[in-house]
C-alpha atoms as a PDB file:
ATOM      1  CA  UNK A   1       0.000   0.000   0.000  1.00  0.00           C
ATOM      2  CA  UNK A   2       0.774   3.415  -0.271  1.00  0.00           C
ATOM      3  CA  UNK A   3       1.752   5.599   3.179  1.00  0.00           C
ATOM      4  CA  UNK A   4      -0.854   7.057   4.667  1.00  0.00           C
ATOM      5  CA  UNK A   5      -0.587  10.501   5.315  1.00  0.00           C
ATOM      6  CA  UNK A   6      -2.442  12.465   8.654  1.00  0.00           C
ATOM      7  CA  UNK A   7      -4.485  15.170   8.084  1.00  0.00           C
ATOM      8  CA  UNK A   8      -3.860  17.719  10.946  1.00  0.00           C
ATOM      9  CA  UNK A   9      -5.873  20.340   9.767  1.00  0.00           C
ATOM     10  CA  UNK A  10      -4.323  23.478   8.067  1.00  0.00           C
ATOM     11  CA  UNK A  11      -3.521  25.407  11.703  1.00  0.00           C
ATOM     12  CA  UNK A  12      -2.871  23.721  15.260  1.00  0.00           C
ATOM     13  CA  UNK A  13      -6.220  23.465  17.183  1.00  0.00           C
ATOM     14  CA  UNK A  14      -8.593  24.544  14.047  1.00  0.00           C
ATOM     15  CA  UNK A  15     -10.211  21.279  14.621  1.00  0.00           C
ATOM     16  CA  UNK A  16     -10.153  20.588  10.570  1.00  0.00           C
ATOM     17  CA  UNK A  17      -8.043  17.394  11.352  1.00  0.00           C
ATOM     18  CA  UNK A  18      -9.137  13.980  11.286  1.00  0.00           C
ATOM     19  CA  UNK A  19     -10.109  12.349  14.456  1.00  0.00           C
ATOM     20  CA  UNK A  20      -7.390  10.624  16.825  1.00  0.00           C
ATOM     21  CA  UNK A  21      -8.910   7.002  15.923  1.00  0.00           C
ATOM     22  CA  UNK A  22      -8.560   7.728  12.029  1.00  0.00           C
ATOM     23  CA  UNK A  23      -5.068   9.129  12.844  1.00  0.00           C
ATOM     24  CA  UNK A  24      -3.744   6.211  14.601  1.00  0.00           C
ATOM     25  CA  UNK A  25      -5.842   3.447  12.035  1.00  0.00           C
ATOM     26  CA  UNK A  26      -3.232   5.117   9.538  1.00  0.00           C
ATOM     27  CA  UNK A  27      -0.114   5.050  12.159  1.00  0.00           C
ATOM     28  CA  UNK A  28      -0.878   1.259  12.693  1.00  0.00           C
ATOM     29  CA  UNK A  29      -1.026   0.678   8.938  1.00  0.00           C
ATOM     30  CA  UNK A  30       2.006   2.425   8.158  1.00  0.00           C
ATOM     31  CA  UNK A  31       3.712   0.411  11.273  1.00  0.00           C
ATOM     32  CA  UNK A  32       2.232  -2.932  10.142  1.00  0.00           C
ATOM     33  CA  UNK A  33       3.803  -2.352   6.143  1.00  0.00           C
ATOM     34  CA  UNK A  34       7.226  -1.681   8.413  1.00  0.00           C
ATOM     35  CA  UNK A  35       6.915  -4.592   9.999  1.00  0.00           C
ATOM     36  CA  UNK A  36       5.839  -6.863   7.081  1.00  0.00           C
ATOM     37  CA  UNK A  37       8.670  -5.509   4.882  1.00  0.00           C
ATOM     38  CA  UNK A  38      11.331  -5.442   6.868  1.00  0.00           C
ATOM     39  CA  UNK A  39      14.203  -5.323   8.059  1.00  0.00           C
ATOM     40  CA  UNK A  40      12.557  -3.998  11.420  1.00  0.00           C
ATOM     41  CA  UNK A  41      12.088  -7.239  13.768  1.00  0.00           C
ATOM     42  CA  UNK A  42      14.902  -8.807  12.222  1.00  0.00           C
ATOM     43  CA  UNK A  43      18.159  -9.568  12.824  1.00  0.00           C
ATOM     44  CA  UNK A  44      19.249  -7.205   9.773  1.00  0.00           C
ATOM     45  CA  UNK A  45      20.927  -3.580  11.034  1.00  0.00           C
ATOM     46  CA  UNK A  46      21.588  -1.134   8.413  1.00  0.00           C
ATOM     47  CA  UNK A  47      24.102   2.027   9.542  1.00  0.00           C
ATOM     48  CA  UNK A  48      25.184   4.111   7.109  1.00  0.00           C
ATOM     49  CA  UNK A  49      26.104   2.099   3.861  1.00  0.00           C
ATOM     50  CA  UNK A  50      27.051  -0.856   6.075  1.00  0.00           C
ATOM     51  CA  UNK A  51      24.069  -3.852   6.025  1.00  0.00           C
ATOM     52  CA  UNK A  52      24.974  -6.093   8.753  1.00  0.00           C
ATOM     53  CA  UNK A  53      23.270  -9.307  10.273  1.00  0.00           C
ATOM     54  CA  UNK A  54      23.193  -9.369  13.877  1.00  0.00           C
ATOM     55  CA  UNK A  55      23.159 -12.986  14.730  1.00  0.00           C
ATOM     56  CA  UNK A  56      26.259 -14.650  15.332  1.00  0.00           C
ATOM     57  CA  UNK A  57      27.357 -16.243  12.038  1.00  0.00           C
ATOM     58  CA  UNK A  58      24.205 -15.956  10.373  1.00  0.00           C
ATOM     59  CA  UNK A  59      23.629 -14.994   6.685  1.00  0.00           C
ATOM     60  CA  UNK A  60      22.654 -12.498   4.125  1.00  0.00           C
ATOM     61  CA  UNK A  61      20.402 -13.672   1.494  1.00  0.00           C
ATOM     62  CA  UNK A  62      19.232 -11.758  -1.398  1.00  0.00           C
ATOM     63  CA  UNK A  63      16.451 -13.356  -3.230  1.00  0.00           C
ATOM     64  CA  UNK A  64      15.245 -11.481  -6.508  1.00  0.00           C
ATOM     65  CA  UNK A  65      11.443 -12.261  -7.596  1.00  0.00           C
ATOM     66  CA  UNK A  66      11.098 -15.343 -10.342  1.00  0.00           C
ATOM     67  CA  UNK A  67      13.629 -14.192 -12.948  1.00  0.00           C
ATOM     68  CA  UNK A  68      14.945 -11.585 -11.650  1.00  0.00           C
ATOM     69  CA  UNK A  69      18.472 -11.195 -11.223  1.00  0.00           C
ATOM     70  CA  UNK A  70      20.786  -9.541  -8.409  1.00  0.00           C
ATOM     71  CA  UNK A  71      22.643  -6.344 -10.243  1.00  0.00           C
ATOM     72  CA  UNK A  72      25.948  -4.168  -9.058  1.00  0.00           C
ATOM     73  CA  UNK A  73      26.501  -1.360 -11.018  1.00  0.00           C
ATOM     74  CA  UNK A  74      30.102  -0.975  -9.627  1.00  0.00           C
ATOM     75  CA  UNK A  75      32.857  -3.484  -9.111  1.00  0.00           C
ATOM     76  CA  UNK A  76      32.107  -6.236  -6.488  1.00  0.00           C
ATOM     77  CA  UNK A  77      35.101  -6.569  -4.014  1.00  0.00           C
ATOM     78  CA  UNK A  78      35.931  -8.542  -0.926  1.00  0.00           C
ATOM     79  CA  UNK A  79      37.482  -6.302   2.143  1.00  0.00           C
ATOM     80  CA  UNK A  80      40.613  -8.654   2.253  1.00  0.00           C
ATOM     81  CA  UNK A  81      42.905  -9.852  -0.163  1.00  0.00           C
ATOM     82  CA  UNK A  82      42.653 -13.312  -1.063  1.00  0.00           C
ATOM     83  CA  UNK A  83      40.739 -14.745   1.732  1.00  0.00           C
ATOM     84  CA  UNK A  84      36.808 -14.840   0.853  1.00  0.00           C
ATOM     85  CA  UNK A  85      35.844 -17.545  -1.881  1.00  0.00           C
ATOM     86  CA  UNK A  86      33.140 -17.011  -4.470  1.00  0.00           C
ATOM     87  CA  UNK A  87      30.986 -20.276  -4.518  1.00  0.00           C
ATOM     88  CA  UNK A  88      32.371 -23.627  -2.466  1.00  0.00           C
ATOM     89  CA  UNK A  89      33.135 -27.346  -3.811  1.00  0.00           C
ATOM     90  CA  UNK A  90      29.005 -27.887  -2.569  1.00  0.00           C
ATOM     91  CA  UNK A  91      27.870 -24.673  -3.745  1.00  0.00           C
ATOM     92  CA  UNK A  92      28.919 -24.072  -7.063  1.00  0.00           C
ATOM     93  CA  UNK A  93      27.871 -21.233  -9.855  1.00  0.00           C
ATOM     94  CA  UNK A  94      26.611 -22.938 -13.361  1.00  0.00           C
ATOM     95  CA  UNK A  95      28.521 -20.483 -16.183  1.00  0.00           C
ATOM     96  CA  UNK A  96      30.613 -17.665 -15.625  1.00  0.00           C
ATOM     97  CA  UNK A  97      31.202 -14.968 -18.022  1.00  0.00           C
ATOM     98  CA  UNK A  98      33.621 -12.750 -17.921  1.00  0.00           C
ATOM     99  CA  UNK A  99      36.368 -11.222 -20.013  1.00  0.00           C
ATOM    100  CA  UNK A 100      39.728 -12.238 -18.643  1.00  0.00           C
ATOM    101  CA  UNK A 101      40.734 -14.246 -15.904  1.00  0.00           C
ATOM    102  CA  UNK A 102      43.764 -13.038 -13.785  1.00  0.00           C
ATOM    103  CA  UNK A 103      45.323 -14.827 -10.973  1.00  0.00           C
ATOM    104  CA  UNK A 104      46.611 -18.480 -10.448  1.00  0.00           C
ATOM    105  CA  UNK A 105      44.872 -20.958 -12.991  1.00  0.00           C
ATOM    106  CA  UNK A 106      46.148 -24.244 -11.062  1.00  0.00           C
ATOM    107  CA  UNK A 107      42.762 -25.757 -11.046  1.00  0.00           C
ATOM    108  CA  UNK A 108      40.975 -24.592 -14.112  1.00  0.00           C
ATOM    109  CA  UNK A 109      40.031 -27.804 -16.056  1.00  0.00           C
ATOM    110  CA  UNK A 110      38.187 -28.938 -19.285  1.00  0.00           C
ATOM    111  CA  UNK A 111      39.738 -26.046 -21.249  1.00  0.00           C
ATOM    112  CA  UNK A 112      38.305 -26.750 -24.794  1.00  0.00           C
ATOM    113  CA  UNK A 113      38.974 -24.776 -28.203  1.00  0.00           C
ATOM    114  CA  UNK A 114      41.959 -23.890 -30.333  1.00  0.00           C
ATOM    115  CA  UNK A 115      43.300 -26.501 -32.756  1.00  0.00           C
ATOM    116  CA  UNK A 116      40.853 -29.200 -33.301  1.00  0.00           C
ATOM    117  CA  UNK A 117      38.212 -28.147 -31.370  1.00  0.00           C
ATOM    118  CA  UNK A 118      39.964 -30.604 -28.445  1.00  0.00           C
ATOM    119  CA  UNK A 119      41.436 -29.623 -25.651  1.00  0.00           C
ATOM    120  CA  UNK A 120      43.808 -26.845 -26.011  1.00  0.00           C
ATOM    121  CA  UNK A 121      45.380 -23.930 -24.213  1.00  0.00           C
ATOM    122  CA  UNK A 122      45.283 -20.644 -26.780  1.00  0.00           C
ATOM    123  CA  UNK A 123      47.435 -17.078 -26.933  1.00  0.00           C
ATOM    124  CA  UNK A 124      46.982 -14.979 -29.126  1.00  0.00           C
ATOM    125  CA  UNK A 125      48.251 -17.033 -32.773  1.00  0.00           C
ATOM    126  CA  UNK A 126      50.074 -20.230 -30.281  1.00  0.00           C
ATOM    127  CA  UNK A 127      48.404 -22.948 -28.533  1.00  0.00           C
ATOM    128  CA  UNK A 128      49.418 -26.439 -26.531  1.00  0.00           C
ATOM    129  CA  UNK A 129      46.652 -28.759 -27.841  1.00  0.00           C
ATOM    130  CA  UNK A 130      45.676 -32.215 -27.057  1.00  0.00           C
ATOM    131  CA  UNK A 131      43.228 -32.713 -29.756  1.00  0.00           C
ATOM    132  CA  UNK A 132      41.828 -36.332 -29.006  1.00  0.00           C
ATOM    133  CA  UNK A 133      41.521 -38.751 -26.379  1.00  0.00           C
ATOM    134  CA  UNK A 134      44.924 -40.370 -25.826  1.00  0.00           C
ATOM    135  CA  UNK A 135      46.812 -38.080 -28.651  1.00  0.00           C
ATOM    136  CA  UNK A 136      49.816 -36.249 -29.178  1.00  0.00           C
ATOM    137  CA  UNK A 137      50.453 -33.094 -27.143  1.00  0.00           C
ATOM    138  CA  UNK A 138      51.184 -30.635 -29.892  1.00  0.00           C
ATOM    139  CA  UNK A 139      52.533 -26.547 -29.172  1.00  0.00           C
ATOM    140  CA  UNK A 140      51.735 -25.050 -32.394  1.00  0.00           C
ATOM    141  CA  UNK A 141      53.875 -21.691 -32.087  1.00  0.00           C
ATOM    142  CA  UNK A 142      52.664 -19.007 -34.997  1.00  0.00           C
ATOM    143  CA  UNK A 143      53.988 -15.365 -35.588  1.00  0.00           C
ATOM    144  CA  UNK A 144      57.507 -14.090 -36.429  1.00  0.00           C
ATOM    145  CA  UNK A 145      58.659 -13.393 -32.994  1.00  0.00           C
ATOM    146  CA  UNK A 146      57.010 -16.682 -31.136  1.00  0.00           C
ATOM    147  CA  UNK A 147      59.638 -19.684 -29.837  1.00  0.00           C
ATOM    148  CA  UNK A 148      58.962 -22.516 -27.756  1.00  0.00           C
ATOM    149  CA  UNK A 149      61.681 -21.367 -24.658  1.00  0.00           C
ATOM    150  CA  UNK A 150      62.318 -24.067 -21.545  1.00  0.00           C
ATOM    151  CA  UNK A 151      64.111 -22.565 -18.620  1.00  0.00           C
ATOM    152  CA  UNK A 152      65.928 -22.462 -16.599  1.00  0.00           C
ATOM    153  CA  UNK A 153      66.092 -25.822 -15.252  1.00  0.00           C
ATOM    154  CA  UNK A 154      65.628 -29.496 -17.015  1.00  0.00           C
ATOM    155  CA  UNK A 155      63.430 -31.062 -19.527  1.00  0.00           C
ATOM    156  CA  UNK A 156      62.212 -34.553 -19.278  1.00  0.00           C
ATOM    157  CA  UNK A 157      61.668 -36.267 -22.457  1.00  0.00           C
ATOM    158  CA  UNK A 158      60.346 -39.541 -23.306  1.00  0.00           C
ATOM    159  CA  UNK A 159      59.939 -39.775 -26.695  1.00  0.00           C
ATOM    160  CA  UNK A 160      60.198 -37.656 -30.204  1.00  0.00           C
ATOM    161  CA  UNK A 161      61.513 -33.350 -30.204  1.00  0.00           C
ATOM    162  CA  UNK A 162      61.124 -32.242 -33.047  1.00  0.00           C
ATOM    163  CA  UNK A 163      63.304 -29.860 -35.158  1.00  0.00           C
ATOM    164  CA  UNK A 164      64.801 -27.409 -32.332  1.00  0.00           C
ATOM    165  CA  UNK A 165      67.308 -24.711 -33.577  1.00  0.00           C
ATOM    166  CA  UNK A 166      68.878 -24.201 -30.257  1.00  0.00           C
ATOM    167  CA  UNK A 167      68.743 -25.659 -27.127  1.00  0.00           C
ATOM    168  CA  UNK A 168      67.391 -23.045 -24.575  1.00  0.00           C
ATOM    169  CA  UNK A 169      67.585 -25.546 -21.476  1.00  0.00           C
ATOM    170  CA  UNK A 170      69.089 -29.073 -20.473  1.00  0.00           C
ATOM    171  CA  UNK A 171      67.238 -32.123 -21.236  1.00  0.00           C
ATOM    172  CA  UNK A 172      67.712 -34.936 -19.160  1.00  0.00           C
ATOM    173  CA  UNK A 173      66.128 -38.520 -20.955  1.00  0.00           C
ATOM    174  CA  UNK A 174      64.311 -40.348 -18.612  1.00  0.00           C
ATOM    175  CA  UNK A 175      65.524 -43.603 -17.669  1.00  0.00           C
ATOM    176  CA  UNK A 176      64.644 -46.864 -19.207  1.00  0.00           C
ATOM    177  CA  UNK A 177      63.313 -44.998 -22.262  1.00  0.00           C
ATOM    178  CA  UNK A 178      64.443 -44.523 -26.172  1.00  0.00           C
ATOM    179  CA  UNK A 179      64.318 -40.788 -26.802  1.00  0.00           C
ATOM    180  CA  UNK A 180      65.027 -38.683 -30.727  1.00  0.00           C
ATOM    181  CA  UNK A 181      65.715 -35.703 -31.359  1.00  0.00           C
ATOM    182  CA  UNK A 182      65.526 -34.319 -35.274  1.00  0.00           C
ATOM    183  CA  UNK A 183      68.237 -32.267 -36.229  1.00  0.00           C
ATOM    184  CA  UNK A 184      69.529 -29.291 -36.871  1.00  0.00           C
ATOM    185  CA  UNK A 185      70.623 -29.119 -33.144  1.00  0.00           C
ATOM    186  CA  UNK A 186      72.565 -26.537 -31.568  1.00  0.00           C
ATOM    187  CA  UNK A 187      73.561 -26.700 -28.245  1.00  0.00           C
ATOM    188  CA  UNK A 188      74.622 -23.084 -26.972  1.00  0.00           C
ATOM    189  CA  UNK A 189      77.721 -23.628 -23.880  1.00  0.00           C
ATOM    190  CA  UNK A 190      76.403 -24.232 -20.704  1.00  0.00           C
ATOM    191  CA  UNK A 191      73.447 -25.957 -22.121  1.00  0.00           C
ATOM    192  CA  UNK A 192      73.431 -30.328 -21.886  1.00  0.00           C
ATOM    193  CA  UNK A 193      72.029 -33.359 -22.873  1.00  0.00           C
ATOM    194  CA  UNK A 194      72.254 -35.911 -20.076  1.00  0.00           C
ATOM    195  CA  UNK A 195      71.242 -39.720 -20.893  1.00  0.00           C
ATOM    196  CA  UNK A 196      71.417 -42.395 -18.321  1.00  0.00           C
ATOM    197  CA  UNK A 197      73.028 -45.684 -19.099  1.00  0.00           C
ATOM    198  CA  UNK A 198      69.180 -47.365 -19.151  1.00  0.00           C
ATOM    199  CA  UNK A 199      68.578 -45.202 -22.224  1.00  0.00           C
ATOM    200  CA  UNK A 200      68.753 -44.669 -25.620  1.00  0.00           C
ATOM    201  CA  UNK A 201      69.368 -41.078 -27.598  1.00  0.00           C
ATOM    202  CA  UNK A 202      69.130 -40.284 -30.577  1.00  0.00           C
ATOM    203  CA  UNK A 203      70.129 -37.669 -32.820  1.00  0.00           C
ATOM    204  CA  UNK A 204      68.357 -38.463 -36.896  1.00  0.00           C
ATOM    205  CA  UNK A 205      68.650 -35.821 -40.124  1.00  0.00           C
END
């Protein structure tokens, strides 16, 4: 409803005013629309810009009508760094949109795209694709300036590198495996190849 408003005449004492029982019908309906909306009787306190709930660890829900959906129209931000989550392993969002993600990626999974519409890691022209179940990792490196660049300690290998210029970090071959490497090879000083005596290495034209 809509508040109702007192009528107490047009001077003090004129007796144009409505009578006290009328007056105080409105009061309680005004009180009673309080009451029934909130937060008032609740364990909700609102000072200043600061909504807070008063019960010990209890929560905060807002609950939009049907379809409707809860809106900021400034950036959402926690009051300490990197200790509030958003969602939990029970409670999880459905699809998030955003524009960029920034921040530690360790557990991001089921990254799909790039080459071959399988499952692929993509920047800018370069990706590192796994394009079917059980295949080949392939980094497909694209652009004048791009170079696939391991540092600054080892790289284990079991298996096939292909056609490196120059060797940008040590590669140490697994044991008990045959490893090949496709030439040209260059291998700047300080930079090694180390092969236990399990294993086999290859170098092929």
């Amino acid at each position: 409803m809509s508040q109702q408003i007192i009528d107490v005449g047009a001077a003090a004492n004129d007796g144009t005013g409505e009578s006290l029982r009328n007056a105080f019908t409105a009061v309680n309906s005004n009180f009673t629309e309080i009451y029934t909306a909130g937060p008032v009787g609740s364990n909700i306190a609102i000072s200043g810009n600061v909504i807070t709930n008063t019960a010990l660890n209890g929560n905060i829900v807002l609950k939009p009508n049907g379809i409707g959906v809860i809106q900021a129209n400034a950036a959402v931000l926690p009051s300490i760094d990197n200790v509030y989550d958003l969602g939990s392993a029970a409670l999880r969002f459905d699809t998030v949109y955003a524009g960029y993600y920034y921040g530690n990626g360790a557990f991001l999974t089921g990254i799909s795209g790039g080459s071959g519409n399988g499952q692929a890691i993509v920047n800018g022209t370069s990706n590192v694709a796994i394009t079917t179940a059980n295949g080949n990792v392939t980094i497909g490196i694209n652009g004048t300036g791009n170079v696939v660049t391991v540092s600054p300690t080892s790289l284990f290998v079991n298996g096939v590198i292909a056609t490196p210029r120059t060797l940008s970090g040590n590669i140490t071959v697994q044991a008990n495996v045959s490893a090949l490497m496709v030439s040209p090879l260059t291998i700047p000083s300080g930079r090694s190849i180390t092969v236990p005596g399990t294993s086999v290495f290859n170098v092929v034209p």
